[in-house]
C-alpha atoms as a PDB file:
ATOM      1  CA  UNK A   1       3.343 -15.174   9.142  1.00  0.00           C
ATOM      2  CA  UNK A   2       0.155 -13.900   7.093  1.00  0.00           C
ATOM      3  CA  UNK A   3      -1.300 -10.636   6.993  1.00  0.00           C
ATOM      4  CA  UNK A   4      -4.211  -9.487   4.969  1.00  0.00           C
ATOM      5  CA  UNK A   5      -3.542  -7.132   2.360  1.00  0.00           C
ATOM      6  CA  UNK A   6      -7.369  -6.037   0.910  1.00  0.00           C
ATOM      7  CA  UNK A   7      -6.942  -2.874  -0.250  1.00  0.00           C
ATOM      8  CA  UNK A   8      -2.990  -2.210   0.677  1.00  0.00           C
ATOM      9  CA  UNK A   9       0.078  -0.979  -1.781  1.00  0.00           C
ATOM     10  CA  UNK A  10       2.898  -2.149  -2.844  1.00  0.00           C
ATOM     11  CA  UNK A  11       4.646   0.966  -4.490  1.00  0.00           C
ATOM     12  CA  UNK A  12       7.869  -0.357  -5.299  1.00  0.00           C
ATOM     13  CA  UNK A  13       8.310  -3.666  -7.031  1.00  0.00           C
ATOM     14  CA  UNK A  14      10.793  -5.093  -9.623  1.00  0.00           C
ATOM     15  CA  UNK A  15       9.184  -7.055 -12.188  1.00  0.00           C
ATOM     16  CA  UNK A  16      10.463  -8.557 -15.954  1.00  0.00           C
ATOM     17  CA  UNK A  17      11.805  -7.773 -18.587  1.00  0.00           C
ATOM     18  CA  UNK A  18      14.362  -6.195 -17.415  1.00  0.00           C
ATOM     19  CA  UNK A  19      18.447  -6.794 -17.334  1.00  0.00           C
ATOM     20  CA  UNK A  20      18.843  -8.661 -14.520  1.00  0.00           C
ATOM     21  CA  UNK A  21      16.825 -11.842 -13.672  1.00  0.00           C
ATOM     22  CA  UNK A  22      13.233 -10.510 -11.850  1.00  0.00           C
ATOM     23  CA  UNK A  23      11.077 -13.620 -10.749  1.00  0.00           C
ATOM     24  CA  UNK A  24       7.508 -12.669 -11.913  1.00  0.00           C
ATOM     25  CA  UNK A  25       6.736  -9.922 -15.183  1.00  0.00           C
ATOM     26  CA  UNK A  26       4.384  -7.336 -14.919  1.00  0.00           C
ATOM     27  CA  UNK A  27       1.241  -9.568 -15.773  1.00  0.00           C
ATOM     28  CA  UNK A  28       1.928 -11.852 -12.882  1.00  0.00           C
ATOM     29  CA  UNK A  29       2.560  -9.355 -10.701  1.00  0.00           C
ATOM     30  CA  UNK A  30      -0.705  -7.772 -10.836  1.00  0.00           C
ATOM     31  CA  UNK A  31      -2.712 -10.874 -11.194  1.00  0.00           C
ATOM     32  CA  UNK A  32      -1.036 -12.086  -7.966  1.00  0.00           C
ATOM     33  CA  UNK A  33      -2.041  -8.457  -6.743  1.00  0.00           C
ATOM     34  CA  UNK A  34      -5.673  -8.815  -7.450  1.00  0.00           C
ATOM     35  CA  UNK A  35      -5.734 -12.646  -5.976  1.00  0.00           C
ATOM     36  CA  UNK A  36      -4.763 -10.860  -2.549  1.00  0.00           C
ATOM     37  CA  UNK A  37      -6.846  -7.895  -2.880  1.00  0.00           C
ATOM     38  CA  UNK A  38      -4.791  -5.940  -2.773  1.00  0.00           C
ATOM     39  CA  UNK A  39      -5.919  -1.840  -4.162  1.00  0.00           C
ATOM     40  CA  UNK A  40      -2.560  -1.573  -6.435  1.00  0.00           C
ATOM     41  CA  UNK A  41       0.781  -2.182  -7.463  1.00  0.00           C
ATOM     42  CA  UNK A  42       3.656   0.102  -8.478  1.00  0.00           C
ATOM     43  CA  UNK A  43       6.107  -1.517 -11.084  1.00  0.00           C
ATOM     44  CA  UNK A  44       9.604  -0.189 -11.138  1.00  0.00           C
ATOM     45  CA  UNK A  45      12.610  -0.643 -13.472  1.00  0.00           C
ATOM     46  CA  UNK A  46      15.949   0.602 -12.834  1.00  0.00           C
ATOM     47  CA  UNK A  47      16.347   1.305 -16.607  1.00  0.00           C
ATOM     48  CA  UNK A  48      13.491   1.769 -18.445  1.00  0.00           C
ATOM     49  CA  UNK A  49      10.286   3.698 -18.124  1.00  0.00           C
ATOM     50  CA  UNK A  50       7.116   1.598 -17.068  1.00  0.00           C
ATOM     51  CA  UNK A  51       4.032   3.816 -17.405  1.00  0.00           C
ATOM     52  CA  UNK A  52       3.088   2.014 -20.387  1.00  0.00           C
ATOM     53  CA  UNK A  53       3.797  -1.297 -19.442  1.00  0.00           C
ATOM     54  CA  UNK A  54       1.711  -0.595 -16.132  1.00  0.00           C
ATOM     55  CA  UNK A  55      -1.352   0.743 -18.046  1.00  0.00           C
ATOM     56  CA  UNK A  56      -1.254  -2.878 -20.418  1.00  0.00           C
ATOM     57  CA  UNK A  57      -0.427  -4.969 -16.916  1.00  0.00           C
ATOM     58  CA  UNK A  58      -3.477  -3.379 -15.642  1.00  0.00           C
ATOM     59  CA  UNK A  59      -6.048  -3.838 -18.612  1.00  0.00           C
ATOM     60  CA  UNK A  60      -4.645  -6.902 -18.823  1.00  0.00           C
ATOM     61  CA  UNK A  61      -5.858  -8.483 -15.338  1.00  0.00           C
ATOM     62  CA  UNK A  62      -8.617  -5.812 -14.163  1.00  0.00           C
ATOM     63  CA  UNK A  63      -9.610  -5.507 -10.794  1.00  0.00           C
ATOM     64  CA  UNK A  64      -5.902  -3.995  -9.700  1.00  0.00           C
ATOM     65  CA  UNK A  65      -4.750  -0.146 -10.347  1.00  0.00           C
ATOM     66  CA  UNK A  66      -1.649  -1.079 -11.673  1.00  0.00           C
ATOM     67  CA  UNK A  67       1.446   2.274 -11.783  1.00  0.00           C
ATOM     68  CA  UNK A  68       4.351   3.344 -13.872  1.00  0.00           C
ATOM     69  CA  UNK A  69       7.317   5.357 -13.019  1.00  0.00           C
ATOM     70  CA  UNK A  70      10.922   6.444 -14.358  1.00  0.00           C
ATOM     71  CA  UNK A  71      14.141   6.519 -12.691  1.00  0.00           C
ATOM     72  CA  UNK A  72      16.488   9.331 -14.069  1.00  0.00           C
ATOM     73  CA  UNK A  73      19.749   6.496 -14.581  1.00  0.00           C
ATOM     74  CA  UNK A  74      22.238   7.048 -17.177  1.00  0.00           C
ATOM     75  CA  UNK A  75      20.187   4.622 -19.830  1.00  0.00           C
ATOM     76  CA  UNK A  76      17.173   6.829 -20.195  1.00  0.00           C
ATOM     77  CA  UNK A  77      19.835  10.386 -19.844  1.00  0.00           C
ATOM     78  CA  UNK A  78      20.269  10.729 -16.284  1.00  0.00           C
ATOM     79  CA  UNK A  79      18.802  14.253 -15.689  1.00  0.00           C
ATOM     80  CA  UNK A  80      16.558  14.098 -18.558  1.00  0.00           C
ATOM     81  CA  UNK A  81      13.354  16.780 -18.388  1.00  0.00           C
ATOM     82  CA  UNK A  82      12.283  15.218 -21.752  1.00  0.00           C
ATOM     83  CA  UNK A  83      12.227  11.452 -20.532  1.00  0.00           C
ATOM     84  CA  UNK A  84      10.432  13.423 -17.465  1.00  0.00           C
ATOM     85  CA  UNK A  85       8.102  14.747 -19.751  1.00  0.00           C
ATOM     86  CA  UNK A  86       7.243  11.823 -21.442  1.00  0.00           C
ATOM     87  CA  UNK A  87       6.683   9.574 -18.835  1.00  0.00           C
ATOM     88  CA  UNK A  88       4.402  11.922 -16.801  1.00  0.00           C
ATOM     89  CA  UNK A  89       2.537  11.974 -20.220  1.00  0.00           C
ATOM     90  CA  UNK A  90       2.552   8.270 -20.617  1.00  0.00           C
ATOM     91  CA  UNK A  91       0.897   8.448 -16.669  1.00  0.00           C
ATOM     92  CA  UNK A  92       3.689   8.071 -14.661  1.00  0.00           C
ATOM     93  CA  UNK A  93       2.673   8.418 -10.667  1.00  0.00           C
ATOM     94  CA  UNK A  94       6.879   8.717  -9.557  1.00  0.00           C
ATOM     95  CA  UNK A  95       9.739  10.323 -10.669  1.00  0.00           C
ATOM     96  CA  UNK A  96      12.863   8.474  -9.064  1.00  0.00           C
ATOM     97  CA  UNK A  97      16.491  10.344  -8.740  1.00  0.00           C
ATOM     98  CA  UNK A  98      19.033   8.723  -9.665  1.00  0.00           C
ATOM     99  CA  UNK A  99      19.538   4.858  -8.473  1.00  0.00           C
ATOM    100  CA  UNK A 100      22.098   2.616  -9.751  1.00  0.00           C
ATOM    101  CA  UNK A 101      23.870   5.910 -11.593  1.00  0.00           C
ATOM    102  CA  UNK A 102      23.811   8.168  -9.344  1.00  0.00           C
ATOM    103  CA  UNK A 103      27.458   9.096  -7.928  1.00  0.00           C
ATOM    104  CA  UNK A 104      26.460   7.860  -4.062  1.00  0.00           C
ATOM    105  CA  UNK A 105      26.806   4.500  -5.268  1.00  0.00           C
ATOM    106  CA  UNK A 106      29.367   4.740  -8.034  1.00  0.00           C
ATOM    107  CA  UNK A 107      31.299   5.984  -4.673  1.00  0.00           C
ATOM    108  CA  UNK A 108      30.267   3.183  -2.651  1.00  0.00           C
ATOM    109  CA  UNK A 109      31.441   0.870  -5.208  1.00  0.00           C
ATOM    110  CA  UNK A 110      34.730   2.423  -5.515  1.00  0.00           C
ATOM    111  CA  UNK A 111      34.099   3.822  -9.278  1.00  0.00           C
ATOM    112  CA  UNK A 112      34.227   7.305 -10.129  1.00  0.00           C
ATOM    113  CA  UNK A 113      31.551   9.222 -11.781  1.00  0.00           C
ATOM    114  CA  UNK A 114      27.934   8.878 -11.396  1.00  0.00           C
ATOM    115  CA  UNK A 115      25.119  11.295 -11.184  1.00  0.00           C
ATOM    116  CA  UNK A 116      24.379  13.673  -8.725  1.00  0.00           C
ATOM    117  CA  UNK A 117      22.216  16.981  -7.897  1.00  0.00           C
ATOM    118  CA  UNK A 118      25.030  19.470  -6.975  1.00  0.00           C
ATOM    119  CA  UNK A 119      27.305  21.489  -9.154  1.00  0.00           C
ATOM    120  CA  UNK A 120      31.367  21.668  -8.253  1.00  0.00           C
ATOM    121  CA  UNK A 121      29.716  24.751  -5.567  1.00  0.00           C
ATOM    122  CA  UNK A 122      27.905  22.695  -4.142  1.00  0.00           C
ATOM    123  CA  UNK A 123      24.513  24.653  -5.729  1.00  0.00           C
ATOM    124  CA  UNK A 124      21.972  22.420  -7.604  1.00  0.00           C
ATOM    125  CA  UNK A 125      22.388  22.151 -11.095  1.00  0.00           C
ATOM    126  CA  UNK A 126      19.779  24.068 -12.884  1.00  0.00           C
ATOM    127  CA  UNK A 127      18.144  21.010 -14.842  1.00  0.00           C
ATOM    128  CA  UNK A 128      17.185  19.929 -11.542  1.00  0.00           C
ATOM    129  CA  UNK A 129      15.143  22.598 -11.042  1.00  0.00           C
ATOM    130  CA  UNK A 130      13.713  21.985 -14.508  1.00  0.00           C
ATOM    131  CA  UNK A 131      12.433  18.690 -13.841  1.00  0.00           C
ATOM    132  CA  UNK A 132      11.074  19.458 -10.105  1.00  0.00           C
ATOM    133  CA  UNK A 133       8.827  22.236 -12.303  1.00  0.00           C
ATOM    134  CA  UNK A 134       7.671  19.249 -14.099  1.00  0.00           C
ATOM    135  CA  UNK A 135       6.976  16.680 -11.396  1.00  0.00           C
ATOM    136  CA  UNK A 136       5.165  19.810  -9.346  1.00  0.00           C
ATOM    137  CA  UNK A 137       2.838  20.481 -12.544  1.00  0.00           C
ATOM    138  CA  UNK A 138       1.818  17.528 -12.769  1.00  0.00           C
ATOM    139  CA  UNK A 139       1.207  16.413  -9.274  1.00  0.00           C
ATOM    140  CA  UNK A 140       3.251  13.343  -9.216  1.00  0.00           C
ATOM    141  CA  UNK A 141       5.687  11.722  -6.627  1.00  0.00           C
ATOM    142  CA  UNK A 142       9.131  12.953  -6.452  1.00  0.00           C
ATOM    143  CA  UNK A 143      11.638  10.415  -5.113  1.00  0.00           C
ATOM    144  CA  UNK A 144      14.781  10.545  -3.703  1.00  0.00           C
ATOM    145  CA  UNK A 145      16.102   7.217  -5.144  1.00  0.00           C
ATOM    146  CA  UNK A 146      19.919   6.599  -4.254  1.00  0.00           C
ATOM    147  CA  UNK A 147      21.322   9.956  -3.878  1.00  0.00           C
ATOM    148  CA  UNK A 148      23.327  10.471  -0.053  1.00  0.00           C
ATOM    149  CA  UNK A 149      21.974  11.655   2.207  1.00  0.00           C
ATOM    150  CA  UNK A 150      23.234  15.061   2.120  1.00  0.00           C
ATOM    151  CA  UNK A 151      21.962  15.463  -1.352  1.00  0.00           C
ATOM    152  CA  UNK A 152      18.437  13.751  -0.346  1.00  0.00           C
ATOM    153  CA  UNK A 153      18.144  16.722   2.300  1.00  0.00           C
ATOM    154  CA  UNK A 154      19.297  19.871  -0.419  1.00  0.00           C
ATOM    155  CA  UNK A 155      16.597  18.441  -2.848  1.00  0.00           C
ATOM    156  CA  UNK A 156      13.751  18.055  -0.248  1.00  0.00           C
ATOM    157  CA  UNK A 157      14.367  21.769   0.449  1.00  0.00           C
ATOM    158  CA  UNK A 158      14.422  22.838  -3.198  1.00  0.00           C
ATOM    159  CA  UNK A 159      11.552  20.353  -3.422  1.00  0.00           C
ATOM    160  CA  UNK A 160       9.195  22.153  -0.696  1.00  0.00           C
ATOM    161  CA  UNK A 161      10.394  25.757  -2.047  1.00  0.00           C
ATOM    162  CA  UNK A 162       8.706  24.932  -5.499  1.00  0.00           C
ATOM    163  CA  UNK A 163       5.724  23.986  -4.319  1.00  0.00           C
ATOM    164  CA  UNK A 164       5.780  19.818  -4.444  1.00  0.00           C
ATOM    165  CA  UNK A 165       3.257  18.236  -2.229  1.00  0.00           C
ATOM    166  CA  UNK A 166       4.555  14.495  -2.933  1.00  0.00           C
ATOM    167  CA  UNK A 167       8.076  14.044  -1.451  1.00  0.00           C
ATOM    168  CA  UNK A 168       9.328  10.663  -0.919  1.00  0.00           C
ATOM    169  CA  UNK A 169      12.716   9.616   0.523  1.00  0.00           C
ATOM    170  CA  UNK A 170      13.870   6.534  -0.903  1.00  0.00           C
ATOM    171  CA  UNK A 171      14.792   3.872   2.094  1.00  0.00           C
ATOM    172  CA  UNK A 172      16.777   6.426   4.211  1.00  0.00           C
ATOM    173  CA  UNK A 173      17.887   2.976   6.465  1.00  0.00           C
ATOM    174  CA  UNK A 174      19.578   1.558   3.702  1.00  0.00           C
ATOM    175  CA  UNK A 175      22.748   0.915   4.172  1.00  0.00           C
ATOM    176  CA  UNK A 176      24.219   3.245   1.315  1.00  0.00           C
ATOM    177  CA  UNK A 177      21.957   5.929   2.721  1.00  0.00           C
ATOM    178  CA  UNK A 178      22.109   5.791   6.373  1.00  0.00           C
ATOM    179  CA  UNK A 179      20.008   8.955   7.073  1.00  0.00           C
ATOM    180  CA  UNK A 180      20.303  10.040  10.966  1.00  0.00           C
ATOM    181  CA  UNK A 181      16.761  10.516  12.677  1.00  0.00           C
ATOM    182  CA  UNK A 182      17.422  13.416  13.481  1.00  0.00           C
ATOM    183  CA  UNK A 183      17.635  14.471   9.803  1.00  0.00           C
ATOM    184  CA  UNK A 184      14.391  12.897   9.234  1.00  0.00           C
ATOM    185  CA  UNK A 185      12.613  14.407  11.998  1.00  0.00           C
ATOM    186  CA  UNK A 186      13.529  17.954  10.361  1.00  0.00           C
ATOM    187  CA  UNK A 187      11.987  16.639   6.828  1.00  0.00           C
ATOM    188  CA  UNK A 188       9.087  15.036   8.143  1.00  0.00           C
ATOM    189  CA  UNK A 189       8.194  18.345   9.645  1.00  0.00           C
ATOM    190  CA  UNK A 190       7.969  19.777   6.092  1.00  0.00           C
ATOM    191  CA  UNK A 191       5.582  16.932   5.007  1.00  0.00           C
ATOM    192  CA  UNK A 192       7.761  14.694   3.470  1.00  0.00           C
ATOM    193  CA  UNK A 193       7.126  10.490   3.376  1.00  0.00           C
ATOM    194  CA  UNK A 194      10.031   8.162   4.573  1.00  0.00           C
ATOM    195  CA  UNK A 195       9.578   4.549   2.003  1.00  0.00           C
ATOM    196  CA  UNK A 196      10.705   1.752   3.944  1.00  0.00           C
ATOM    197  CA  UNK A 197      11.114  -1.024   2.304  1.00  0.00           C
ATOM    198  CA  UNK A 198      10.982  -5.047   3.737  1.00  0.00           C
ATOM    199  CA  UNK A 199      14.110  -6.159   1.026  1.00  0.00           C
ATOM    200  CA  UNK A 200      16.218  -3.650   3.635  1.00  0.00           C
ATOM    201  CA  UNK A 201      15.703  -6.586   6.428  1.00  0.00           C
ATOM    202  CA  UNK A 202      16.592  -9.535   4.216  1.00  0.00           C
ATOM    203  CA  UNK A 203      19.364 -11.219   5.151  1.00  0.00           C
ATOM    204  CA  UNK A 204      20.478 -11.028   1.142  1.00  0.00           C
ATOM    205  CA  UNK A 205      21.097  -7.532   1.848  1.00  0.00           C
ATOM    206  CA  UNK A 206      24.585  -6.239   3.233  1.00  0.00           C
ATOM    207  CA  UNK A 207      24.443  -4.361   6.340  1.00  0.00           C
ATOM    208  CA  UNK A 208      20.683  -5.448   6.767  1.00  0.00           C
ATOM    209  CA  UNK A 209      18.658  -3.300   9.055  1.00  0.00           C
ATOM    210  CA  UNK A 210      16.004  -5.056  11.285  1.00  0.00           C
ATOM    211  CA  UNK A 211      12.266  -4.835  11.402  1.00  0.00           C
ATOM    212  CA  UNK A 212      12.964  -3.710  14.782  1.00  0.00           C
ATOM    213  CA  UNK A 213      15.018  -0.893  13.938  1.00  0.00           C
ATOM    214  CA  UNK A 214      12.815  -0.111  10.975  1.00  0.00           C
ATOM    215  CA  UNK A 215       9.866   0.420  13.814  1.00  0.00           C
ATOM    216  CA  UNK A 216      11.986   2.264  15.841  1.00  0.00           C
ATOM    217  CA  UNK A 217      12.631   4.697  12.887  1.00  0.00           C
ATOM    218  CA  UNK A 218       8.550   4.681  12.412  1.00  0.00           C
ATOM    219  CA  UNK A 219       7.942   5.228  16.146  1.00  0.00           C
ATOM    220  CA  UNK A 220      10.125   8.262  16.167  1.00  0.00           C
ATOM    221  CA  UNK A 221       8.918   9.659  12.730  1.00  0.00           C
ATOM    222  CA  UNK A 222       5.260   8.478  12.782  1.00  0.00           C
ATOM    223  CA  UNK A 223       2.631   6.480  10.933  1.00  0.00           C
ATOM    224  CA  UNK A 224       1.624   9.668   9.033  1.00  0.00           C
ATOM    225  CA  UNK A 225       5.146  10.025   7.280  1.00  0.00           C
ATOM    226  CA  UNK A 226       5.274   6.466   6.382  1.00  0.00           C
ATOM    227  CA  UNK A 227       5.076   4.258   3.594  1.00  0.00           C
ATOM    228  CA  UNK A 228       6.045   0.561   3.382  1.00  0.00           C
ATOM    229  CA  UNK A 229       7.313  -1.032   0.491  1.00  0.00           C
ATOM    230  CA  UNK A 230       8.747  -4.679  -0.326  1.00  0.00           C
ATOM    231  CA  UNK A 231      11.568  -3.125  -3.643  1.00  0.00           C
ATOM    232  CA  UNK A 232      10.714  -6.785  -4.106  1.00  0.00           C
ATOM    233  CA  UNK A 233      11.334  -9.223  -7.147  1.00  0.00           C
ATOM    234  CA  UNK A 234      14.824 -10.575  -7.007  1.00  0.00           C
ATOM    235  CA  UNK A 235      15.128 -13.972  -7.295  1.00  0.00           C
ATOM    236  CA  UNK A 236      15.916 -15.833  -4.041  1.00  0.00           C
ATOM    237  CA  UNK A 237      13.751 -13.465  -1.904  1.00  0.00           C
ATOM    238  CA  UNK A 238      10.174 -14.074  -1.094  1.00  0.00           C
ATOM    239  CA  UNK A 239       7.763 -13.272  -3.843  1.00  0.00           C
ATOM    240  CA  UNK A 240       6.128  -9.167  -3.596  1.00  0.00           C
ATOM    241  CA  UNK A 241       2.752 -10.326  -1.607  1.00  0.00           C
ATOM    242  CA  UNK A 242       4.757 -12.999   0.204  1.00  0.00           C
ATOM    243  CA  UNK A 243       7.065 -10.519   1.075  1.00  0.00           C
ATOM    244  CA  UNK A 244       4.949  -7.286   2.018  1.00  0.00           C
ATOM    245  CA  UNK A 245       2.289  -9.935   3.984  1.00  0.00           C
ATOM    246  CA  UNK A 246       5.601 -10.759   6.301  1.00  0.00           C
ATOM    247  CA  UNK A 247       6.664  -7.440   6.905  1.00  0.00           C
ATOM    248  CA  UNK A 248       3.341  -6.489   8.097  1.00  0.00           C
ATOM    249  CA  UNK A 249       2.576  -9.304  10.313  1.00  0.00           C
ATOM    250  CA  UNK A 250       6.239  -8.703  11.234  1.00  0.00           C
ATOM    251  CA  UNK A 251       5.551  -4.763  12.231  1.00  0.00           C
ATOM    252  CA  UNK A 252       2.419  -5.991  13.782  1.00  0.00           C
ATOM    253  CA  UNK A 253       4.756  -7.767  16.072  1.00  0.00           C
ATOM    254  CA  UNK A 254       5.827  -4.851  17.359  1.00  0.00           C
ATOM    255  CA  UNK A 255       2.782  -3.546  18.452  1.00  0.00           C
ATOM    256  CA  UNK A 256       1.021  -1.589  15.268  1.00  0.00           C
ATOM    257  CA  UNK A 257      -2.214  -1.668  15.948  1.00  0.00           C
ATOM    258  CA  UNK A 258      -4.164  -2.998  12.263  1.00  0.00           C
ATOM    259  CA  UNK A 259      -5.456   0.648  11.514  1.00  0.00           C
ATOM    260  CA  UNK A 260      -1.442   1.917  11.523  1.00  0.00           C
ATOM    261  CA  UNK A 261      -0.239  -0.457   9.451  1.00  0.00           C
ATOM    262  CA  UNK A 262      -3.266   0.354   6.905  1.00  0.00           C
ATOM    263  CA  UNK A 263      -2.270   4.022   7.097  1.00  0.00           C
ATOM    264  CA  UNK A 264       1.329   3.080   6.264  1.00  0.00           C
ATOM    265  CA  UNK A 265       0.357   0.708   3.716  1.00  0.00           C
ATOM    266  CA  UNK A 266      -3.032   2.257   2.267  1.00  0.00           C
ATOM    267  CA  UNK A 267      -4.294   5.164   2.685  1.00  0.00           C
ATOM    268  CA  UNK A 268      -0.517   7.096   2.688  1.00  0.00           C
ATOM    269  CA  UNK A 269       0.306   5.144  -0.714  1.00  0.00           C
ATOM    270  CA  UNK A 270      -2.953   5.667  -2.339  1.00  0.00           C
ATOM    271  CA  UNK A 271      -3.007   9.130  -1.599  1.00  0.00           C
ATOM    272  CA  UNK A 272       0.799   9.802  -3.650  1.00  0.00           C
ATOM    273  CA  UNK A 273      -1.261   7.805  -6.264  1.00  0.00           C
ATOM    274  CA  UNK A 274      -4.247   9.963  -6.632  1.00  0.00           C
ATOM    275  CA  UNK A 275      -6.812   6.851  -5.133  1.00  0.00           C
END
């Protein structure tokens, strides 16, 4: 299935260098980016920062915004205002929670430690409210990344209380997540957008949730709360515009009309980026 993607977003793909095998680098992401025309891309590592790498991707190839972020995981500090700092410096548009460090899915895993938001009181720590000072200065995206759900809900609250505008929750339907729809109901009513992502409906994923189910979840929350994603450059899943063309046409399927799926997947995303 083919879907047109002039002027859509991908916020969320994994490109190269990185540690683990990713199937196209920053350069070819982009240029296969601007060959769809497409309005930008969103390049995301799980351990390094990619603001900088983003702003060379994009002078690189022209004709494509091309976005940095950071994700607070143990290799750049975890909970780190002065890697938050930087990056927002070095024009990162999101600032991810914990993924692959954070404690949710060291506990999944069956591992012990990992990185969360709350203290032994179940309060959140302090530097947490350091860095959501930063993010809100700046006017950037704060995202939920892997924390549980539980924690996802106590920093959207702290979120909203200090004043940030740009409050993403990281694919609540994945399967280490699970938020109830009920709990998103009572988050999208403070403004806050839901990232759903197509690698949640491969069937390399365990526990993989439908497209379907993920329209359900949209049809109770609504197209204004929305963003789609692909979280896309594994190896052995479809390539980024491969993927996010599918998972359009596949929505459309469902019955999203063309000017709903451009909200979801344009003018939502490019507002979180400033376009």
């Amino acid at each position: 299935m083919i879907y047109d993607l002039t002027d859509l977003l991908d916020l969320h793909i994994h490109t190269r260098p990185d540690v683990q095998p990713r199937m196209l680098d920053d350069i070819q992401a982009a240029t296969a980016a601007k060959t769809a025309g497409m309005r930008a891309i969103l390049i995301k590592s799980h351990v390094v920062p990619t603001a900088g790498r983003a702003c060379i991707a994009e002078r690189t190839v022209g004709g494509v915004r091309v976005f940095g972020a950071l994700v607070l995981n143990q290799e750049v500090g975890g909970f780190n205002p002065a890697a938050v700092e930087t990056a927002i410096r070095m024009g990162a548009k999101v600032i991810w929670m914990p993924t692959r460090s954070a404690k949710n899915m060291h506990r999944r895993a069956g591992r012990r430690g990992g990185l969360t938001v709350f203290r032994r009181d179940g309060s959140i720590a302090p530097i947490i409210h350091q860095i959501l000072q930063l993010i809100r200065e700046a006017n950037i995206v704060l995202a939920t990344g892997h924390l549980s759900a539980a924690e996802s809900v106590a920093l959207v609250s702290l979120a909203n209380a200090a004043g940030l505008r740009k409050i993403v929750v990281t694919h609540p339907e994945a399967e280490f997540i699970r938020m109830p729809t009920s709990t998103q109901a009572e988050l999208a009513a403070h403004g806050v957008y839901f990232e759903r992502c197509f690698v949640d409906t491969l069937p390399s994923m365990d526990c993989a949730t439908s497209v379907e189910e993920i329209s359900a979840q949209i049809r109770a929350l609504g197209c204004r709360s929305t963003v789609l994603s692909t979280d896309l450059g594994q190896p052995g899943n479809p390539e980024p515009i491969e993927g996010l063309s599918s998972y359009l046409a596949s929505l459309a399927t469902t019955g999203f009309t063309q000017s709903e799926i451009f909200q979801m997947a344009g003018e939502n995303p490019a507002f979180l980026m400033d376009l």
